[in-house]
C-alpha atoms as a PDB file:
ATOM      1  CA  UNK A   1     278.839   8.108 288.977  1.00  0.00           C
ATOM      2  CA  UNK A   2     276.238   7.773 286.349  1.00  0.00           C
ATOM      3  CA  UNK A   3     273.966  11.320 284.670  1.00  0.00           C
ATOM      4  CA  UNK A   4     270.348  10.943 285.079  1.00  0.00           C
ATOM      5  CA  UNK A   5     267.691  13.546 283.024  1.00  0.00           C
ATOM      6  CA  UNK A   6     267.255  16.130 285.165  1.00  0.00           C
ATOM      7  CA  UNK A   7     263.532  15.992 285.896  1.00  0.00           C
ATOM      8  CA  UNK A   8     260.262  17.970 283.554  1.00  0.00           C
ATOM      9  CA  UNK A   9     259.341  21.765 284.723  1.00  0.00           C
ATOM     10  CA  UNK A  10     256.286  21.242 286.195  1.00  0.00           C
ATOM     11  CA  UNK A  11     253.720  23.930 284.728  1.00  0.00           C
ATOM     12  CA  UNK A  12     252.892  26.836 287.198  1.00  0.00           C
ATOM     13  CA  UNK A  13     249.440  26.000 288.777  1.00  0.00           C
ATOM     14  CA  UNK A  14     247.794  29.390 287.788  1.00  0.00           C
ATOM     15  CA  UNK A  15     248.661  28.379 283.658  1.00  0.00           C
ATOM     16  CA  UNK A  16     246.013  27.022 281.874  1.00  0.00           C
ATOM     17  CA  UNK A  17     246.275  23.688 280.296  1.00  0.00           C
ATOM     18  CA  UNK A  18     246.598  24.135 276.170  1.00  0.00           C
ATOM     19  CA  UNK A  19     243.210  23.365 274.438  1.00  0.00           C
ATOM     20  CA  UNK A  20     245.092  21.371 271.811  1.00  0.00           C
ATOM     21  CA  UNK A  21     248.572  19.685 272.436  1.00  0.00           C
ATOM     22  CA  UNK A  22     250.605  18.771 269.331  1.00  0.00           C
ATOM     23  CA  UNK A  23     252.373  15.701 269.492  1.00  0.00           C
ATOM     24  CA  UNK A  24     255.748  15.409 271.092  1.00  0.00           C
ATOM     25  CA  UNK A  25     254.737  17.834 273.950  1.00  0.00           C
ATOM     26  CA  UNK A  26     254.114  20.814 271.731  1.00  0.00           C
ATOM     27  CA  UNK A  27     251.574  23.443 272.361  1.00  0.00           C
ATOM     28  CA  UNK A  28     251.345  25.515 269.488  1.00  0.00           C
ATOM     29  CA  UNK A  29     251.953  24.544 265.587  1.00  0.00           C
ATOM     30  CA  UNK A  30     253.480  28.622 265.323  1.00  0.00           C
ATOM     31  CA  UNK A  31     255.334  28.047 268.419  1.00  0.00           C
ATOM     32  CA  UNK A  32     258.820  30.291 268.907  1.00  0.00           C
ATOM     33  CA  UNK A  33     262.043  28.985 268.964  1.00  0.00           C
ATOM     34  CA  UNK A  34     263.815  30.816 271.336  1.00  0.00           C
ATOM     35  CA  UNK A  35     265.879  33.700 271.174  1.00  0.00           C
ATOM     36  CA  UNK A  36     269.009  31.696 270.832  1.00  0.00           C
ATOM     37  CA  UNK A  37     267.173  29.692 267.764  1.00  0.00           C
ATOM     38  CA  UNK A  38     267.349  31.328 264.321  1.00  0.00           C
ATOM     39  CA  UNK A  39     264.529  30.014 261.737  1.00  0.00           C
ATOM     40  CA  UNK A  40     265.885  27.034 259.093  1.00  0.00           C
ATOM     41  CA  UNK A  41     264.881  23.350 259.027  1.00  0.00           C
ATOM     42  CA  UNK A  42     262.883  21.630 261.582  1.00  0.00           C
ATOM     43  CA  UNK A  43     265.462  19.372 263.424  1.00  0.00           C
ATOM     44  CA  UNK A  44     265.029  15.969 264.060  1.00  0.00           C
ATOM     45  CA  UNK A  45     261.492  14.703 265.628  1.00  0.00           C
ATOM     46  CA  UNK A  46     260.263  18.003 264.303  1.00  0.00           C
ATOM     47  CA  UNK A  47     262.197  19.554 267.402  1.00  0.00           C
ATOM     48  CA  UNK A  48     263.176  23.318 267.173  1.00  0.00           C
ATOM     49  CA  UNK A  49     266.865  24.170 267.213  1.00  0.00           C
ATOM     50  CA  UNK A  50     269.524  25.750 266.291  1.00  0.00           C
ATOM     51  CA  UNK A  51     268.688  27.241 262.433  1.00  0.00           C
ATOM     52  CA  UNK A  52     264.801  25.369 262.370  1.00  0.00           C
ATOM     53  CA  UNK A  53     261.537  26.691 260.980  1.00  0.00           C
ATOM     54  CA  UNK A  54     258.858  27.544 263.600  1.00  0.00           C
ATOM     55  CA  UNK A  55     257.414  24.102 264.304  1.00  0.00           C
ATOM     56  CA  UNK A  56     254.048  23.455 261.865  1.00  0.00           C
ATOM     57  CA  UNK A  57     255.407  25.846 259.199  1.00  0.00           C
ATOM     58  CA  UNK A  58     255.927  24.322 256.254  1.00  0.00           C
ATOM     59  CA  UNK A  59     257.538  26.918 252.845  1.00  0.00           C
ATOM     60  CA  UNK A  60     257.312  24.645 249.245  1.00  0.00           C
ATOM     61  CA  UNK A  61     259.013  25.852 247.025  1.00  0.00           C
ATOM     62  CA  UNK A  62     257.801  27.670 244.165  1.00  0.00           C
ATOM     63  CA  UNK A  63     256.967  25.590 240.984  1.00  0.00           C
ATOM     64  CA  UNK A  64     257.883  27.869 237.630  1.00  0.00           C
ATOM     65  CA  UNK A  65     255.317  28.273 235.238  1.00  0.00           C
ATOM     66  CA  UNK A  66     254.835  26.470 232.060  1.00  0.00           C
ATOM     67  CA  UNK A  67     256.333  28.814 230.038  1.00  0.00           C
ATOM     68  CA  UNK A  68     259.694  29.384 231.930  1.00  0.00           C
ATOM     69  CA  UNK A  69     259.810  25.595 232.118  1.00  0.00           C
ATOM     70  CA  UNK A  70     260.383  25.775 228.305  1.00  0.00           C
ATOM     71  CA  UNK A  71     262.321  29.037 228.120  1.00  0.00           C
ATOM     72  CA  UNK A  72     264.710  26.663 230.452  1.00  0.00           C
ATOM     73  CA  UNK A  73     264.583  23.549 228.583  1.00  0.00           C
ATOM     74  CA  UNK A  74     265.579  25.733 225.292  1.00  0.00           C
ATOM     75  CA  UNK A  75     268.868  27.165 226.799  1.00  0.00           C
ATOM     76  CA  UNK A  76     270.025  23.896 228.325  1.00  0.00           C
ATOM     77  CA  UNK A  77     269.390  22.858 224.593  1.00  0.00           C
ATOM     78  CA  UNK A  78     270.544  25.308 222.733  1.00  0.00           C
ATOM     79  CA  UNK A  79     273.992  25.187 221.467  1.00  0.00           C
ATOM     80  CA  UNK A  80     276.810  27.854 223.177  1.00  0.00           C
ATOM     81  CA  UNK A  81     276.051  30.132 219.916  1.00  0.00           C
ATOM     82  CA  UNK A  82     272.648  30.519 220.358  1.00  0.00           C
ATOM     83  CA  UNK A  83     272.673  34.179 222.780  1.00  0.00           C
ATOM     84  CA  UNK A  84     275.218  35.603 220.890  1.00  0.00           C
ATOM     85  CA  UNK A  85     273.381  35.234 217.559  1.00  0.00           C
ATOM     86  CA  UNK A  86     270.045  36.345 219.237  1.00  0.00           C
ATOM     87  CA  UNK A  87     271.536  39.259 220.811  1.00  0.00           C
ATOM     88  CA  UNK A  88     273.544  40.045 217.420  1.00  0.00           C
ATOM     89  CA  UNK A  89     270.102  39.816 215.505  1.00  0.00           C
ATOM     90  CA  UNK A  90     268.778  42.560 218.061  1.00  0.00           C
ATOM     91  CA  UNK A  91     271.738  44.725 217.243  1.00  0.00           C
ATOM     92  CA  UNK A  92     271.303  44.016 213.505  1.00  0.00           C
ATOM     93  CA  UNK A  93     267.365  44.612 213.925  1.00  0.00           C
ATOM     94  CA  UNK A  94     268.165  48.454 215.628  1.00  0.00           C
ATOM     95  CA  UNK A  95     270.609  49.135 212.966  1.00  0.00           C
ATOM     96  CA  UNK A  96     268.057  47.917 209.978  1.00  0.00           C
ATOM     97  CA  UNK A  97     265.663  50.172 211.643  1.00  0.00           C
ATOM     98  CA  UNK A  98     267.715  53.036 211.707  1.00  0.00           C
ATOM     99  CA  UNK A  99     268.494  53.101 208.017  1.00  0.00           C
ATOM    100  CA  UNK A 100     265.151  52.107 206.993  1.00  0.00           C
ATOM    101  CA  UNK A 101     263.551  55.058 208.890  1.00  0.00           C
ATOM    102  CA  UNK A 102     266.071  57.597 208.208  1.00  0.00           C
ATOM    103  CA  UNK A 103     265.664  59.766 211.090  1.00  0.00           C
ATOM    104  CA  UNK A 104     267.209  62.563 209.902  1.00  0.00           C
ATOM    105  CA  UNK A 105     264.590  63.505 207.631  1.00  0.00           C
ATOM    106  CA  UNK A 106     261.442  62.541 209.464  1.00  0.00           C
ATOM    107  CA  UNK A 107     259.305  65.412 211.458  1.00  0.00           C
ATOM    108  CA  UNK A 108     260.393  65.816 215.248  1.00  0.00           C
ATOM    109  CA  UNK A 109     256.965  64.623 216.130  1.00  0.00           C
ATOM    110  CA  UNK A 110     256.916  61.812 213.955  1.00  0.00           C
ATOM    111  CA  UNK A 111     256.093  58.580 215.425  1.00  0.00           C
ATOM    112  CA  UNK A 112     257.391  56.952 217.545  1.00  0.00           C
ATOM    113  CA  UNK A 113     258.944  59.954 219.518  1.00  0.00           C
ATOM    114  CA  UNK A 114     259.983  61.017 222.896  1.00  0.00           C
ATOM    115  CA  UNK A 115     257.629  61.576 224.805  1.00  0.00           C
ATOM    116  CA  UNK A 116     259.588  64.381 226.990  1.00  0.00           C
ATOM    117  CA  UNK A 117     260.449  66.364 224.086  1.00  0.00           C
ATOM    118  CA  UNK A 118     256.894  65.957 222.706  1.00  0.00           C
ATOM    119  CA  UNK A 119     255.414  67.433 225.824  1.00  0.00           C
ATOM    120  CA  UNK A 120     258.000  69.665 226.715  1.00  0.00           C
ATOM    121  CA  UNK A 121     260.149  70.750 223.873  1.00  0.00           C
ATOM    122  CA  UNK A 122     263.275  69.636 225.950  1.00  0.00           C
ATOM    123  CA  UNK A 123     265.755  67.228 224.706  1.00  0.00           C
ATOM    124  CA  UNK A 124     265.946  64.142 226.692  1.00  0.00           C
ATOM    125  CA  UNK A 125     269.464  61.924 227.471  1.00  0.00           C
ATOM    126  CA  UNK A 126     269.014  59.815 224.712  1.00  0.00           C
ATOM    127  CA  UNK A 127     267.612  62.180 222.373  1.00  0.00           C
ATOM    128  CA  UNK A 128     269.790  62.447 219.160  1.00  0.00           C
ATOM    129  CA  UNK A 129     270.767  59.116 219.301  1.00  0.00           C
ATOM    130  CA  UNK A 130     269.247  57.134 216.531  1.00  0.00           C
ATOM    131  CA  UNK A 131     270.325  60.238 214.258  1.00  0.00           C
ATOM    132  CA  UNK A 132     273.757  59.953 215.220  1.00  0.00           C
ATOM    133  CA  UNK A 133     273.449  56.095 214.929  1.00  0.00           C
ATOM    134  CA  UNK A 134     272.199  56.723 210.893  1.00  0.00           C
ATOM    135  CA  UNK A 135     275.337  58.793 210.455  1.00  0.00           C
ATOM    136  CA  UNK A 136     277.687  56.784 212.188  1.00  0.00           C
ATOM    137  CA  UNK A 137     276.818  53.944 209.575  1.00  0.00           C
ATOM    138  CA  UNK A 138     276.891  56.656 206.359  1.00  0.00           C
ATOM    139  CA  UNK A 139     280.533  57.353 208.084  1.00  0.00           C
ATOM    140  CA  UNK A 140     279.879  60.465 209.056  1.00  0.00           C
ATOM    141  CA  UNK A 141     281.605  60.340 212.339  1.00  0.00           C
ATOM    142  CA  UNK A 142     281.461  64.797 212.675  1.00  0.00           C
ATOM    143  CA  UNK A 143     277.657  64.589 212.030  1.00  0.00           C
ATOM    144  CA  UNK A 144     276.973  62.253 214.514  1.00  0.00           C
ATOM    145  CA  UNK A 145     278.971  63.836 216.926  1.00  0.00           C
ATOM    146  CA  UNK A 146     276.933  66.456 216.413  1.00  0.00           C
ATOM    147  CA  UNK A 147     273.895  64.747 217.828  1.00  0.00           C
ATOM    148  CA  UNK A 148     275.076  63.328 220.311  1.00  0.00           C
ATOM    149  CA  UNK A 149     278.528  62.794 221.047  1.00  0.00           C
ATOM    150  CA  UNK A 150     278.307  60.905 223.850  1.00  0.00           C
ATOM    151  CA  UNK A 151     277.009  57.925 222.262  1.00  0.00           C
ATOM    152  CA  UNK A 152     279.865  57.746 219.983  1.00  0.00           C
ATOM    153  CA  UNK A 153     282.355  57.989 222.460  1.00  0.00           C
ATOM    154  CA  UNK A 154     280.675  55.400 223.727  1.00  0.00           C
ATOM    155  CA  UNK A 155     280.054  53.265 220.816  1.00  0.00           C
ATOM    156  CA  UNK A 156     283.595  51.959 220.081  1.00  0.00           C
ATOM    157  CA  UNK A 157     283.583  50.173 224.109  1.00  0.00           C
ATOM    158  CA  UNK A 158     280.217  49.187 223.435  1.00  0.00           C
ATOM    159  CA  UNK A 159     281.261  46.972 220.391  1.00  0.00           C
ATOM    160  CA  UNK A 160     284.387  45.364 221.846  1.00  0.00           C
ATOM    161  CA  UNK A 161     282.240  44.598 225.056  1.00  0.00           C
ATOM    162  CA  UNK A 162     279.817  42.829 222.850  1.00  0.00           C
ATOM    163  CA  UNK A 163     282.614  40.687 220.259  1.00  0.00           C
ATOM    164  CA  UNK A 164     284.869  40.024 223.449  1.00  0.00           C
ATOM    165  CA  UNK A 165     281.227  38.311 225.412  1.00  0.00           C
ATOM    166  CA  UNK A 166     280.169  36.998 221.986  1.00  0.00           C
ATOM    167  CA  UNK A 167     283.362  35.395 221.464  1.00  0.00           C
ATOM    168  CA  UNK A 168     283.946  34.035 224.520  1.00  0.00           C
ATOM    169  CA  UNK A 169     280.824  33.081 224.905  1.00  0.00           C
ATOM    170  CA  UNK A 170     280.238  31.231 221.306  1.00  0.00           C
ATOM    171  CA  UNK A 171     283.904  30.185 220.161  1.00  0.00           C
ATOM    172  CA  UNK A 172     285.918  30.409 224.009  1.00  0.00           C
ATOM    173  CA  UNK A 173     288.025  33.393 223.074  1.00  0.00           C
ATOM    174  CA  UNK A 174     289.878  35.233 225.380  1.00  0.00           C
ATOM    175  CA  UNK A 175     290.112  38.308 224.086  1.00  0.00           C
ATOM    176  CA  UNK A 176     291.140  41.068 226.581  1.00  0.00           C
ATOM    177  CA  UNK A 177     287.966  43.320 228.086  1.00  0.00           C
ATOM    178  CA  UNK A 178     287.879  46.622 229.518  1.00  0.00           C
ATOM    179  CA  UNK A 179     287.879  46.734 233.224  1.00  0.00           C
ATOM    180  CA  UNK A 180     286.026  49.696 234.168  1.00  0.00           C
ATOM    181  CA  UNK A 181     285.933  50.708 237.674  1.00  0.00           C
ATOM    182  CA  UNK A 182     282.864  52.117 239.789  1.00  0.00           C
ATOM    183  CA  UNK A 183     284.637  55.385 239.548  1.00  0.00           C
ATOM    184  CA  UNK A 184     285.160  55.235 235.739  1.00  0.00           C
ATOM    185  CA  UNK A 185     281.157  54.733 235.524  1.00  0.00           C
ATOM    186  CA  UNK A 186     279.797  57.061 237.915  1.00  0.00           C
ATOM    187  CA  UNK A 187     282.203  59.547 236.056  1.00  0.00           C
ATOM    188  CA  UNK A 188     280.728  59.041 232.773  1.00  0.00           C
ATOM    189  CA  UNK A 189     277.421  58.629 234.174  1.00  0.00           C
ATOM    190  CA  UNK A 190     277.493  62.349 235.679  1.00  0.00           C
ATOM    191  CA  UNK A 191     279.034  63.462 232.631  1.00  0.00           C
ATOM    192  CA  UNK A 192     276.028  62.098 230.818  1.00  0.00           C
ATOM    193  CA  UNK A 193     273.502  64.064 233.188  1.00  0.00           C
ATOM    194  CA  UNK A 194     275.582  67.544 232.650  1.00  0.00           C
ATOM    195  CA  UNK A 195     275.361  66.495 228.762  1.00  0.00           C
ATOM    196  CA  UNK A 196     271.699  65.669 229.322  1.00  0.00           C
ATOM    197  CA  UNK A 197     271.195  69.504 230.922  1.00  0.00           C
ATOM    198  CA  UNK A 198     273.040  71.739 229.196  1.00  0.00           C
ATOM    199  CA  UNK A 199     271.887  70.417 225.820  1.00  0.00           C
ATOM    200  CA  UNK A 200     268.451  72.501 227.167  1.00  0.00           C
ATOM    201  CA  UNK A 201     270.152  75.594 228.009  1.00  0.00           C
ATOM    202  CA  UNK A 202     269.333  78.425 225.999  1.00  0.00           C
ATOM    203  CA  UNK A 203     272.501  80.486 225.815  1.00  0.00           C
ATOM    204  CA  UNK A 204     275.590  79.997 223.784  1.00  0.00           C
ATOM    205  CA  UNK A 205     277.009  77.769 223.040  1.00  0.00           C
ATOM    206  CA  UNK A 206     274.732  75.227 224.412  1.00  0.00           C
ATOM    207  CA  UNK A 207     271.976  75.974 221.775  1.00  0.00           C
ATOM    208  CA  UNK A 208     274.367  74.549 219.172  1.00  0.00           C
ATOM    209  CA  UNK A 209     273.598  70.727 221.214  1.00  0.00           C
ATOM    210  CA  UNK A 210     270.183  71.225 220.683  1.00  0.00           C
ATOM    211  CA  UNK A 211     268.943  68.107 218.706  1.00  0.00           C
END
């Protein structure tokens, strides 16, 4: 017993014949796929299937500019030491900065400054933190606690972070890294907002974390 195609639907009489037919017995070049048919590629014959685009509907992809083109040519180039140096002149370039200005004896308004406590008068979260960066090099670990000793608890994690990615990523060291947990960070992170209000508060003892 041999299968034979089961014979074409024939259109309903009251349906109006399509003004233009695609080829392959299409009707429309935004035509649906069905239900059962999630968007992808167009199948074969530019038949929709399972995972095709609508039929007609054709996504290029996106060319990069000019100058990512060369941002991308320069770090396929650039040897394995490259980042780390670039990201250790940034670090060098804030610390430079911080000693050159000396912020601990420039006005509070002196430029540039934060813009909340210019407006407001109210310390912001970060506020503090170049000062205690200035004493933190001059080794005056109490005096920079004093402005804001959040960022150096911070600052000893901070610098292993950065010499365990920079030597891993320039010389393949495996030094050991700090695993901190989503927990660990949204503790510290709400511990930084209570730091970041009752700095502002204006009774004792709080006025003493006034920067």
């Amino acid at each position: 017993m041999t299968s034979v195609d089961r014979p074409a639907t024939a259109p309903h009489p009251d349906a109006e014949a399509p003004a233009h037919a695609e080829p392959h017995g299409h009707a429309e070049p935004y035509g649906h796929a069905g239900p059962a048919e999630p968007y992808g590629h167009a199948g074969p014959e530019g038949h929709a299937g399972p995972g095709a685009w609508p039929v007609g509907v054709a996504y290029q992809p996106v060319e990069p500019d000019r100058f990512t083109r060369m941002v991308l040519r320069l770090h396929a180039r650039a040897p394995r030491w490259a980042v780390p140096l670039a990201a250790l002149g940034c670090v060098g370039l804030g610390m430079t900065y911080a000693l050159i200005s000396d912020p601990t004896r420039s006005d509070p308004d002196a430029r540039p400054s934060c813009l909340l406590k210019l407006t407001t008068g109210l310390d912001c979260p970060g506020c503090g933190g170049t000062r205690a960066l200035w004493y933190v090099l001059h080794g005056d670990l109490p005096a920079a606690a004093r402005h804001h000793f959040l960022f150096v608890f911070a600052l000893p994690f901070l610098a292993w972070l950065f010499v365990a990615w920079a030597g891993n990523r320039a010389f393949g060291w495996r030094l050991p890294e700090p695993q901190f947990s989503p927990k660990v960070l949204g503790g510290f992170l709400a511990a930084w907002a209570v730091f970041s209000v009752v700095r502002n508060l204006p009774w004792a003892p709080f006025p003493s974390l006034y920067v």
